[in-house]
C-alpha atoms as a PDB file:
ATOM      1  CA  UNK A   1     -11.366  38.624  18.289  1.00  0.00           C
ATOM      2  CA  UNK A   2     -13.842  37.188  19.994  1.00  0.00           C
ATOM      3  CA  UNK A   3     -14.199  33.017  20.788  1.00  0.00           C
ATOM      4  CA  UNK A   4     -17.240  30.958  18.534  1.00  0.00           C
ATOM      5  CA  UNK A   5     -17.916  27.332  20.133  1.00  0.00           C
ATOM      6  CA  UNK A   6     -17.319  25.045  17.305  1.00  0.00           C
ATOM      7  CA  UNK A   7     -18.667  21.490  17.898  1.00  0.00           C
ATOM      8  CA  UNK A   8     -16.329  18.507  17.299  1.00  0.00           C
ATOM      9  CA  UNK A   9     -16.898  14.767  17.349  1.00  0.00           C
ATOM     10  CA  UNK A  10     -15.539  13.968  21.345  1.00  0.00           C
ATOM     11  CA  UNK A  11     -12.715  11.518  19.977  1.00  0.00           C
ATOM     12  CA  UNK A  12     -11.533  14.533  17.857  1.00  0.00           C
ATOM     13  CA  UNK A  13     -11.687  16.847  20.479  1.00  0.00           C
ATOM     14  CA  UNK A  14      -9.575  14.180  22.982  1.00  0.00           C
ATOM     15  CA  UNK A  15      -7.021  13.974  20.270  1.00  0.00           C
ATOM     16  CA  UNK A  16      -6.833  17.578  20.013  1.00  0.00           C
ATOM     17  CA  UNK A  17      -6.522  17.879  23.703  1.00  0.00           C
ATOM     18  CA  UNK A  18      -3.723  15.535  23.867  1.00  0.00           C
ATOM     19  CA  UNK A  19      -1.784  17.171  20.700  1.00  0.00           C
ATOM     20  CA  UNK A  20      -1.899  20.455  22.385  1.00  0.00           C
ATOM     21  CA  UNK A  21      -0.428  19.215  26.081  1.00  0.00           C
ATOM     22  CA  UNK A  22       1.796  17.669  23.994  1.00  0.00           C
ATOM     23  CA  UNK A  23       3.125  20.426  22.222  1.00  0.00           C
ATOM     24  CA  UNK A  24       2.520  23.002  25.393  1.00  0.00           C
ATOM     25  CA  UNK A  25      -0.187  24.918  23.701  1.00  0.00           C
ATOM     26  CA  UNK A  26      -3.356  25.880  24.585  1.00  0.00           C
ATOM     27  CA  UNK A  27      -6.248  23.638  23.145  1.00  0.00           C
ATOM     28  CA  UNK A  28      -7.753  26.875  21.659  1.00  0.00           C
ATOM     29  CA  UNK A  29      -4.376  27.757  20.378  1.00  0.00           C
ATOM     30  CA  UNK A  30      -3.507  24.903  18.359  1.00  0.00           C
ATOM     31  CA  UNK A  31      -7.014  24.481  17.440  1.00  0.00           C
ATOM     32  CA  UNK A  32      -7.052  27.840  15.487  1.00  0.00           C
ATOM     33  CA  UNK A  33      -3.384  27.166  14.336  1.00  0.00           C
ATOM     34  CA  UNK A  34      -4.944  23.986  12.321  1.00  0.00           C
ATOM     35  CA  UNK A  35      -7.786  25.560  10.924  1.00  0.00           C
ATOM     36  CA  UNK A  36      -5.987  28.174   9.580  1.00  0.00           C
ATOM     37  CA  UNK A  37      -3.610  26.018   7.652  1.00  0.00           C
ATOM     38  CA  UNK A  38      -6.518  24.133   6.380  1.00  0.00           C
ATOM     39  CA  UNK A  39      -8.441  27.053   5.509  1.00  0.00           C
ATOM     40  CA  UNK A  40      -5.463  28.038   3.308  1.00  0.00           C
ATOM     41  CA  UNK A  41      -5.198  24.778   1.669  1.00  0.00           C
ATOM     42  CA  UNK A  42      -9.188  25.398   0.776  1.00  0.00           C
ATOM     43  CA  UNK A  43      -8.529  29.061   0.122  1.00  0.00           C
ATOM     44  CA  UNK A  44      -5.800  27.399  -3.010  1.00  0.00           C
ATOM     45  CA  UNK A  45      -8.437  24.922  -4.376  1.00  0.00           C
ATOM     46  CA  UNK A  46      -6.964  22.508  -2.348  1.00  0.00           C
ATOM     47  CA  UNK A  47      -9.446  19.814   0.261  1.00  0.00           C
ATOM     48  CA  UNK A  48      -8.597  17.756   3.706  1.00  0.00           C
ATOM     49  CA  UNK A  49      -7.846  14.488   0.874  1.00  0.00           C
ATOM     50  CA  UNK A  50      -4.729  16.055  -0.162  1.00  0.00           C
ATOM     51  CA  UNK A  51      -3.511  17.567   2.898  1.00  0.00           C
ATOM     52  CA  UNK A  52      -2.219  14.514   4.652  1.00  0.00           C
ATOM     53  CA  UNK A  53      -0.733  12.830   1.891  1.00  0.00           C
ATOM     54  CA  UNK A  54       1.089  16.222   0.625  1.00  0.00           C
ATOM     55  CA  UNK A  55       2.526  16.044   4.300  1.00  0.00           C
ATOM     56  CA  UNK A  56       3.550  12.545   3.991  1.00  0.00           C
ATOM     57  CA  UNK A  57       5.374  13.292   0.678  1.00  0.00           C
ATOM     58  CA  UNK A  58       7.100  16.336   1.678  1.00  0.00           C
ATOM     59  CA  UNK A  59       8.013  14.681   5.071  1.00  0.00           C
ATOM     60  CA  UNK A  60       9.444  11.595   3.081  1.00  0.00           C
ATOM     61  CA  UNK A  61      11.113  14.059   1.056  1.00  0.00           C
ATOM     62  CA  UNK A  62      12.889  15.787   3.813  1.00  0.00           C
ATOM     63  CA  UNK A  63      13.709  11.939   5.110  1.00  0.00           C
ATOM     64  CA  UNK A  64      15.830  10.993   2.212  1.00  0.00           C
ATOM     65  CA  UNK A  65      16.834  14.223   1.669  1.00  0.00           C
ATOM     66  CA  UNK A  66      15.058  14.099  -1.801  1.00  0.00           C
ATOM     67  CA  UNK A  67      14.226  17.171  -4.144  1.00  0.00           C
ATOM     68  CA  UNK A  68      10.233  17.957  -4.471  1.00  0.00           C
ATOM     69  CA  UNK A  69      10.170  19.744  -7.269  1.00  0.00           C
ATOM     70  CA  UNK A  70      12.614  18.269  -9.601  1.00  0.00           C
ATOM     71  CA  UNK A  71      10.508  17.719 -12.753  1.00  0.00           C
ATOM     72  CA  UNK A  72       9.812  14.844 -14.150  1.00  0.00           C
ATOM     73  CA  UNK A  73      11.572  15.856 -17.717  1.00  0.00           C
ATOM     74  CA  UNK A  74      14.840  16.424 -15.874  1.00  0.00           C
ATOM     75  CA  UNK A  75      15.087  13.103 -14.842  1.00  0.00           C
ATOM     76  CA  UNK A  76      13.517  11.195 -18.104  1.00  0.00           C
ATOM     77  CA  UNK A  77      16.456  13.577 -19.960  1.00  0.00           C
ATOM     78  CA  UNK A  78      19.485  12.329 -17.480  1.00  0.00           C
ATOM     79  CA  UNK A  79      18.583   8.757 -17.406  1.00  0.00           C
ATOM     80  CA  UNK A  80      18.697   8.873 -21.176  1.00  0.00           C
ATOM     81  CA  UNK A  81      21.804  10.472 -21.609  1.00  0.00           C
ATOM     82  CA  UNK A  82      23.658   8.228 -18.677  1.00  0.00           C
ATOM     83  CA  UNK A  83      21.700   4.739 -19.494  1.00  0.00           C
ATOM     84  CA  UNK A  84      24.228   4.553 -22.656  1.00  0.00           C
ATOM     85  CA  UNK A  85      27.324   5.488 -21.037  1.00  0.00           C
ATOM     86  CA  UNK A  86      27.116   3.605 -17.601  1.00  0.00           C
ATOM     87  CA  UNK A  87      24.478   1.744 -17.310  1.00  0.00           C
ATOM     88  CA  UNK A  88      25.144  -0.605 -14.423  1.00  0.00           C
ATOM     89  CA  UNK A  89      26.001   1.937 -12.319  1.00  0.00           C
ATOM     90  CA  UNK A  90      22.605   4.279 -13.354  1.00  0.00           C
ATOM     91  CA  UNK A  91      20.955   0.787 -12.254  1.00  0.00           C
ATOM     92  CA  UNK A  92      22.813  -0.060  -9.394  1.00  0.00           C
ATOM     93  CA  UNK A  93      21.999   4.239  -7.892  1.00  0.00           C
ATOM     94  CA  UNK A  94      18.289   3.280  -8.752  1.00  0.00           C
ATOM     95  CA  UNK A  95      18.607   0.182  -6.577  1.00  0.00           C
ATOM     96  CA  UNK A  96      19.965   1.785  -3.679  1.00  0.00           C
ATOM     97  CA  UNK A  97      17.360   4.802  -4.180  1.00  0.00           C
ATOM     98  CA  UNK A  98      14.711   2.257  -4.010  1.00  0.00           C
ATOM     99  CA  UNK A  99      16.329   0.820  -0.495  1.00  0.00           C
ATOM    100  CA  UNK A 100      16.584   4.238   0.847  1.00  0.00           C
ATOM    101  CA  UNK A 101      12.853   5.492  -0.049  1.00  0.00           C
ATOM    102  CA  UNK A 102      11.851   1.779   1.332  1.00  0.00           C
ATOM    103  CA  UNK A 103      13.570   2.214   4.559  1.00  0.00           C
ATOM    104  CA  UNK A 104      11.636   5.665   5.160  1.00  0.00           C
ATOM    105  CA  UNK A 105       8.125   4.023   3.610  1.00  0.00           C
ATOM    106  CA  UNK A 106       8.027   1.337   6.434  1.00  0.00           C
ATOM    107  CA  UNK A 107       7.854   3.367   8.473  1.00  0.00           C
ATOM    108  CA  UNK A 108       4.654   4.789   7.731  1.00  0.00           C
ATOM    109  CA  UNK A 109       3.509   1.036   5.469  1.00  0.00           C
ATOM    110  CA  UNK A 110       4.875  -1.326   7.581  1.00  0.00           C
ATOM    111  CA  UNK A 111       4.015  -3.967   5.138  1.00  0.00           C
ATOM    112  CA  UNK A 112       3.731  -4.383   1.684  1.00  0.00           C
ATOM    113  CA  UNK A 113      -0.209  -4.355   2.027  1.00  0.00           C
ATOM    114  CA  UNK A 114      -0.387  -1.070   3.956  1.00  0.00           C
ATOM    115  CA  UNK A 115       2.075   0.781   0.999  1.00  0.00           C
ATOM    116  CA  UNK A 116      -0.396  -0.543  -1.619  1.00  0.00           C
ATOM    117  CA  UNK A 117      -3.405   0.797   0.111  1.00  0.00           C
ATOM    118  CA  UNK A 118      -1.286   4.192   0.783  1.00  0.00           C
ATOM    119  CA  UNK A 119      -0.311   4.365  -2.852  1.00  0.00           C
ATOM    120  CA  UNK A 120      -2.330   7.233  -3.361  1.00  0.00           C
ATOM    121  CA  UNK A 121      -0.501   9.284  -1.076  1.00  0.00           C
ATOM    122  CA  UNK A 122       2.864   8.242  -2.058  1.00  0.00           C
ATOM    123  CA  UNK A 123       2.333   8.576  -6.164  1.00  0.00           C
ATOM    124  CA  UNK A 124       3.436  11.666  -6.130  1.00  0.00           C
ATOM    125  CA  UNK A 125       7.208   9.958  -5.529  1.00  0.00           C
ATOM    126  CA  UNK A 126       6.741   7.069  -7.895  1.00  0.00           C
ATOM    127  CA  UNK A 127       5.321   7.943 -11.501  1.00  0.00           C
ATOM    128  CA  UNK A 128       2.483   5.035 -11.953  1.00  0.00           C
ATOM    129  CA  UNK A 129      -0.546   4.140 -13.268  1.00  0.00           C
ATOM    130  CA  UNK A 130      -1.384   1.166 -11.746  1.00  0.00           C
ATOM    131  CA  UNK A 131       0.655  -0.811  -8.684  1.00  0.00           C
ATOM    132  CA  UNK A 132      -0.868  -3.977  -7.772  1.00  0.00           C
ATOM    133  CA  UNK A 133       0.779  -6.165  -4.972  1.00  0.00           C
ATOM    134  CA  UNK A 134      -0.244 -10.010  -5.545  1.00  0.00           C
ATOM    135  CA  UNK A 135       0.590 -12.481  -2.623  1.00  0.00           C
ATOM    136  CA  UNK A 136       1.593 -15.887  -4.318  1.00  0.00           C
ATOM    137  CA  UNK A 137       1.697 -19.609  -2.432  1.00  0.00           C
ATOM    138  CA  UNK A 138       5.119 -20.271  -1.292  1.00  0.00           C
ATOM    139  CA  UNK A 139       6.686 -23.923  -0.611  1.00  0.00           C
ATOM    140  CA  UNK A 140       5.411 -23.246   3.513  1.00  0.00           C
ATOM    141  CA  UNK A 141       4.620 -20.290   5.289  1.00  0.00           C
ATOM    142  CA  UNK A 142       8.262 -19.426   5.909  1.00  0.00           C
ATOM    143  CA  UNK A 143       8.792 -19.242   1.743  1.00  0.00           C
ATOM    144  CA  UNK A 144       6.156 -16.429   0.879  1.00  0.00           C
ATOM    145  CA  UNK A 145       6.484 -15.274  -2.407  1.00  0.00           C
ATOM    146  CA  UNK A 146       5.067 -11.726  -3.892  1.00  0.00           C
ATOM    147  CA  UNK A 147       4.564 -10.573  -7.457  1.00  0.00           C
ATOM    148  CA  UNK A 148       4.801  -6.783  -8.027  1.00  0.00           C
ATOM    149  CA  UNK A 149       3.218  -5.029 -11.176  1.00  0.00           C
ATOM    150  CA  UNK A 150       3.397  -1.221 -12.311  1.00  0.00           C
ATOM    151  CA  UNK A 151       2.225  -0.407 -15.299  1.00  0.00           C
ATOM    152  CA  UNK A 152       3.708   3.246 -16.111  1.00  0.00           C
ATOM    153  CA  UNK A 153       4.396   5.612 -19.401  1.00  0.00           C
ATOM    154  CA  UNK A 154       7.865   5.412 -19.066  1.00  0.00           C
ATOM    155  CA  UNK A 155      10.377   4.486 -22.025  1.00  0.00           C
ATOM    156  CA  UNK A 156      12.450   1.585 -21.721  1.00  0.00           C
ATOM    157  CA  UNK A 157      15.979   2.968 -20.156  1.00  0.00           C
ATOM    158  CA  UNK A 158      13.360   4.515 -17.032  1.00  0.00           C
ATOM    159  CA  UNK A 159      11.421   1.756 -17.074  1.00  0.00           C
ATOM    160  CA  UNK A 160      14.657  -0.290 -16.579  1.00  0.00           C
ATOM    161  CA  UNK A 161      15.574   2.005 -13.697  1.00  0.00           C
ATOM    162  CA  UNK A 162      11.889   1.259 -11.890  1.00  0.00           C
ATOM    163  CA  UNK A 163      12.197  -2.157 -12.324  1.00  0.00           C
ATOM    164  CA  UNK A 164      15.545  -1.498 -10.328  1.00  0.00           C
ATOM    165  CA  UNK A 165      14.073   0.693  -8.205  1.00  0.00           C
ATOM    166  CA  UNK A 166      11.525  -1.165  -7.201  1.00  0.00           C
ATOM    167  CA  UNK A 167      13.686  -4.215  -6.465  1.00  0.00           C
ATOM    168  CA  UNK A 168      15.695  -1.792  -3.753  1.00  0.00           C
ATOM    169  CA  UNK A 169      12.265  -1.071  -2.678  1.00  0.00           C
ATOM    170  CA  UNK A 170      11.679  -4.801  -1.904  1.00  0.00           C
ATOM    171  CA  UNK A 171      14.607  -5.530  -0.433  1.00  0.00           C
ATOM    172  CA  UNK A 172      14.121  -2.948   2.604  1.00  0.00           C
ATOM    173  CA  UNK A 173      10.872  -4.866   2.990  1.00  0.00           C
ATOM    174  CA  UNK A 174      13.188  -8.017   3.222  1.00  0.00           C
ATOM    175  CA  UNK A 175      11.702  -9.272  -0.083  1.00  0.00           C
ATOM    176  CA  UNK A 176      14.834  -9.983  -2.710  1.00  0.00           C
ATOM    177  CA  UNK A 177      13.707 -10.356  -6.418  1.00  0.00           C
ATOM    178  CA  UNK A 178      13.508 -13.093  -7.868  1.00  0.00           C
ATOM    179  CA  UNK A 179      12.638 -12.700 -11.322  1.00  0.00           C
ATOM    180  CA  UNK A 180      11.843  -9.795 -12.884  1.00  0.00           C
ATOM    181  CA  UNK A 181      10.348  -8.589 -16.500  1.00  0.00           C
ATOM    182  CA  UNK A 182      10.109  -5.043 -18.593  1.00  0.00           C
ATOM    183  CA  UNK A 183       7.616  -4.931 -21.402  1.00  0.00           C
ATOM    184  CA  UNK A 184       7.232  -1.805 -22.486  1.00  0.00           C
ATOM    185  CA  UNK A 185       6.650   0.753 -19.543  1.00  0.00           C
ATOM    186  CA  UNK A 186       5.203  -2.566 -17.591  1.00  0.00           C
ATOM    187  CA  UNK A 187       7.407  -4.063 -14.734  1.00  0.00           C
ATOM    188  CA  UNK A 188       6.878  -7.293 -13.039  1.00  0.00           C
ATOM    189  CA  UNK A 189       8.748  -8.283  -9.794  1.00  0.00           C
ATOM    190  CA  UNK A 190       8.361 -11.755  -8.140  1.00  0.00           C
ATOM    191  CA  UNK A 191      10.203 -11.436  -5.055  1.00  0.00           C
ATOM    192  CA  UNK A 192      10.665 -13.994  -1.798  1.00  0.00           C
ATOM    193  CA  UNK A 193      10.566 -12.699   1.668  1.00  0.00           C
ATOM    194  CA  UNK A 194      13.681 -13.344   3.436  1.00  0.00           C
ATOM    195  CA  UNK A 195      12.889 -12.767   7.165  1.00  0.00           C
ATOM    196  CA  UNK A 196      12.506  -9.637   9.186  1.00  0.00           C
ATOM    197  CA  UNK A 197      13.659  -6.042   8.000  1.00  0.00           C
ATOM    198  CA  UNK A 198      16.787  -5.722  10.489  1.00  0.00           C
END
């Protein structure tokens, strides 16, 4: 096969350089390596938007240990059929699910800001519509408060597990709810920071 010069922006082609010393690969080597797995993303239909968020999810996935391709249904059908029977406990699981997933999310959205403006990437592990993040004027700077909405399609004993979910969430971003409505598939979190995630 014979070698094509490709031109690449300089930065690019320093951060390639750097990935493949890294790794102990030859520049042209991992070069080749990358476009070939994006070239079979665009063979599927796929484009370069989706390719580093499907990596982030599937990472995060393999972080918590969680199950890709569990549908949806599945889960809407156990929460149903458990939200009767044990309820606090169903809640309690979604609450530590939310800590867990929150743990692994800072680190890539270190704050609450950089998770909302990565939502896109992470949707496919929370089913939402909308997820707004709205800072609110604490006491003094040490007493910030947050309010937390997702709007969803989800019937009232899942919605009840988001809301729980989502305070777990908070709390490994040292927020701990404060109040907290469910209208609907609608949840609203106000939360007050608490100090540094230890």
């Amino acid at each position: 096969m014979t070698k094509q010069d490709v031109p690449v922006e300089s930065e690019t082609a320093q951060r390639l350089a750097a990935q493949a010393s890294k790794k102990g690969k030859t520049l042209y080597s991992l070069t080749n390596e990358i476009l070939e797995a994006a070239l079979r993303v665009y063979g599927e239909g796929g484009n370069a938007n989706e390719m580093f968020p499907a990596w982030k999810v599937s990472r995060m996935g393999k972080d918590i240990s969680g199950t890709p391709f569990l549908p949806r249904r599945l889960i809407r059908k156990m929460v149903e059929r458990l939200f009767p029977r044990d309820r606090e406990w169903l809640l309690q699981e979604w609450v530590e699910a939310g800590k867990e997933l929150g743990d692994h999310l800072r680190a890539y959205y270190p704050t609450l800001e950089d998770l909302q403006a990565g939502m896109p990437a992470v949707q496919p592990l929370i089913e939402e519509r909308r997820f707004e993040i709205e800072r609110q004027r604490g006491p003094d700077e040490l007493h910030q408060e947050i309010l937390m909405r997702v709007d969803t399609d989800l019937a009232p004993a899942l919605a009840a597990c988001g809301e729980r979910f989502l305070v777990g969430l908070l709390h490994a971003y040292s927020f701990r709810a404060t109040k907290s409505r469910v209208t609907g598939g609608n949840i609203e979190v106000t939360a007050a920071y608490v100090g540094p995630p230890a």
